[in-house]
Protein backbone atom coordinates (compact mmCIF):
# COMPACT_ATOMS: atom_id res chain seq x y z
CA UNK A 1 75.19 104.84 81.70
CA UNK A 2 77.82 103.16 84.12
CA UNK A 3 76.01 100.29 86.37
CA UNK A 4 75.65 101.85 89.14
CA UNK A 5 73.51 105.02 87.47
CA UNK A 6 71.87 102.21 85.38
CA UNK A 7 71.65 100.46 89.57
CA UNK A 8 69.98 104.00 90.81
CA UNK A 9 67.60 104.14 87.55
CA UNK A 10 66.08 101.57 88.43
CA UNK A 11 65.47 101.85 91.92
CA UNK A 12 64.11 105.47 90.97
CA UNK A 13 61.71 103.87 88.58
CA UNK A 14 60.75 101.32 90.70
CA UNK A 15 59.65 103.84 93.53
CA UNK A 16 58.26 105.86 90.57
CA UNK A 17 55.91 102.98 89.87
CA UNK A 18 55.02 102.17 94.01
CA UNK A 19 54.15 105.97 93.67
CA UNK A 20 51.52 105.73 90.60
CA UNK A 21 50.76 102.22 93.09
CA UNK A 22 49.99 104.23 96.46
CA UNK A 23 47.91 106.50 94.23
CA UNK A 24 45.71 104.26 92.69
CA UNK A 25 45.42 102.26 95.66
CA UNK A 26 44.58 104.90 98.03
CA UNK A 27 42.50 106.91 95.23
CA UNK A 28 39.82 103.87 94.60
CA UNK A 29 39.54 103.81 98.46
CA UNK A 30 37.61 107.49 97.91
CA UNK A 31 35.70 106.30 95.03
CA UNK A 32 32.34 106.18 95.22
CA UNK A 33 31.84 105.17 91.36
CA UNK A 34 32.39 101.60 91.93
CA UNK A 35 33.36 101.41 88.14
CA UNK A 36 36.09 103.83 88.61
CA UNK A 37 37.07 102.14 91.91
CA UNK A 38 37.55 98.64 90.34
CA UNK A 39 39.91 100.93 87.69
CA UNK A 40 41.85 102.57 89.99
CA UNK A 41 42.47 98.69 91.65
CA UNK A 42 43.38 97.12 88.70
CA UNK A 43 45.63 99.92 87.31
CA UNK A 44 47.21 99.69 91.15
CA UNK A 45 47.86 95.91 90.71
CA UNK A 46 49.48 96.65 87.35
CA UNK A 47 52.05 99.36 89.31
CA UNK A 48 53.16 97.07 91.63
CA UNK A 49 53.72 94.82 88.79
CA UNK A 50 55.69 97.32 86.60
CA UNK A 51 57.84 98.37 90.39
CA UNK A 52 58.50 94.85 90.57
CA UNK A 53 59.81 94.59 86.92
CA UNK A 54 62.23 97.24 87.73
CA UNK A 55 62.91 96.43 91.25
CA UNK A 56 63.77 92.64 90.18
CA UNK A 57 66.07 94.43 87.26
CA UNK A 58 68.39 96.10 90.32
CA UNK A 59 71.42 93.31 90.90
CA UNK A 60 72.27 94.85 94.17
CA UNK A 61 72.11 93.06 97.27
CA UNK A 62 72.14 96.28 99.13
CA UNK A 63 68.25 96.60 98.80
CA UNK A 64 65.35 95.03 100.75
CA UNK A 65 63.10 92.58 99.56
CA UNK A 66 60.66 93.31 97.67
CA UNK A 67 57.72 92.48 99.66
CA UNK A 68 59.27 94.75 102.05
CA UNK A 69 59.59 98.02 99.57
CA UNK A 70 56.23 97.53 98.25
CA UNK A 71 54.62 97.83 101.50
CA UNK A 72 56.01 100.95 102.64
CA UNK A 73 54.61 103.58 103.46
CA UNK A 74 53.85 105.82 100.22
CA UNK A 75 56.76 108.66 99.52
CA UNK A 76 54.46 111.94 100.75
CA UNK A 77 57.07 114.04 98.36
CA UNK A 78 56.18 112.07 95.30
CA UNK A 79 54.40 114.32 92.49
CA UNK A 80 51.76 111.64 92.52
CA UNK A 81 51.21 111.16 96.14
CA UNK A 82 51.15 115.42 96.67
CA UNK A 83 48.30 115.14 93.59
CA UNK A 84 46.34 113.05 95.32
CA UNK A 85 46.36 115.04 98.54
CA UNK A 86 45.42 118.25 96.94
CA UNK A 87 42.29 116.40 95.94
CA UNK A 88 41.24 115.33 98.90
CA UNK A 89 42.26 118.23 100.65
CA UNK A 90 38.56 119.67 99.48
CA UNK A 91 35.97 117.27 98.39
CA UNK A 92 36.94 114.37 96.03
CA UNK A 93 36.62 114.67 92.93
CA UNK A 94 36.36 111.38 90.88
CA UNK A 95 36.74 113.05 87.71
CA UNK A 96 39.33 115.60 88.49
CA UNK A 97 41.35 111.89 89.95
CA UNK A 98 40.77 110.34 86.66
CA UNK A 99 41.92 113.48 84.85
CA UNK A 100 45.01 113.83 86.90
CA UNK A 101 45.85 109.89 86.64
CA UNK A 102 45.82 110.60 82.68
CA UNK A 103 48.05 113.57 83.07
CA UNK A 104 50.27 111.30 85.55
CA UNK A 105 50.39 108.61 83.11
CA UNK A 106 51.41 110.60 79.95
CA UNK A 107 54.23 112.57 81.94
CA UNK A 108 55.40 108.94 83.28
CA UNK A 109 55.14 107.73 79.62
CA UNK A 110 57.75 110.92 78.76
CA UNK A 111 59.97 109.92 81.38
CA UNK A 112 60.25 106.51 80.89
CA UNK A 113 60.77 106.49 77.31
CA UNK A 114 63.32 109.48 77.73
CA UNK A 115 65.03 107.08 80.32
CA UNK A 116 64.94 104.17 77.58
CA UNK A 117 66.85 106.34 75.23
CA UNK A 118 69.67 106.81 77.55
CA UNK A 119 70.61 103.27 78.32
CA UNK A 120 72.85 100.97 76.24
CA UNK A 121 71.99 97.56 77.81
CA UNK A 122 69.11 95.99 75.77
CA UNK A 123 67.58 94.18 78.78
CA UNK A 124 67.77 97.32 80.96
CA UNK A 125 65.95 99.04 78.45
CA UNK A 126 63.82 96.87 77.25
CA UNK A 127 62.08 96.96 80.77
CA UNK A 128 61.77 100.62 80.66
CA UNK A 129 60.11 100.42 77.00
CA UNK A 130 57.60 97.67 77.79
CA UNK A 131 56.73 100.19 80.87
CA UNK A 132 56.38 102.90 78.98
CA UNK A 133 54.09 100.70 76.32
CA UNK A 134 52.39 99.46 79.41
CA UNK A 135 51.84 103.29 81.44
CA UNK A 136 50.64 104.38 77.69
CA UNK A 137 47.68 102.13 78.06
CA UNK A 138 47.08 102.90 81.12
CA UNK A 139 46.10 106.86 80.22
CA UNK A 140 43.92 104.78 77.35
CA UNK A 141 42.16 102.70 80.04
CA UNK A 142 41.90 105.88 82.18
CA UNK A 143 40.42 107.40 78.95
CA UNK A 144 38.04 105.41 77.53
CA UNK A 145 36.54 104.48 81.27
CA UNK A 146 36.15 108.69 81.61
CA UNK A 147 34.19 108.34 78.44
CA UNK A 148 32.14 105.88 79.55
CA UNK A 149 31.35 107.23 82.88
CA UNK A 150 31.28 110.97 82.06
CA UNK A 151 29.80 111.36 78.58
């Protein structure tokens, strides 16, 4: 990849990541399971985390801060953000969120390591592999606290 698709990768996987962020976020708001609330928190403080990772990857000075990309508004055309709506377009469904965060997070996990195997840099993709590692254990977390609350 030249630098400036390696430059756009990035900034795609950075709004990726504020997208699995605004999901999470906006998702534990609806939660009335306060265990699968506090999840949904934690796994939205971990996106903002992995955006940031990306987002601090971009050498460009052509982008705004990012304090001031992570509080946009979320993308409405994002896969993730059009998942959540069609859940609460009914009633919410706690379980059918946690199933579709697990489905989010293994397709993200596909992307991201697909992604990885594109680049030549090491650094560049190094951060999409320890984001990939990272999104993996998120669909475990997801998992294992659908387990817990639904078995």
């Amino acid at each position: 990849m030249s630098n400036i698709d390696i430059h756009k990768a990035l900034l795609e996987a950075a709004q990726t990541e504020k997208n699995a962020m605004d999901f999470y976020k906006y998702g534990a708001e609806k939660m009335a399971d306060d265990k699968a609330s506090a999840t949904f928190r934690i796994l939205a403080n971990e996106e903002k985390e992995h955006a940031r990772s990306f987002y601090d990857s971009c050498d460009g000075t052509d982008i705004p801060s990012f304090e001031v990309f992570i509080s946009a508004p979320p993308k409405t055309d994002s896969s993730w953000w059009r998942a959540l709506q069609s859940l609460l377009v009914g009633d919410f469904d706690e379980r059918k969120a946690m199933e579709l965060a697990m489905d989010q997070e293994a397709q993200l996990e596909k992307e991201l390591r697909a992604m990885a195997a594109k680049i030549s840099d090491p650094a560049v993709k190094a951060v999409y592999l320890a984001n990939a590692q990272s999104t993996h254990r998120h669909e475990e977390l997801i998992n294992e606290e659908y387990k817990d609350i639904y078995s």
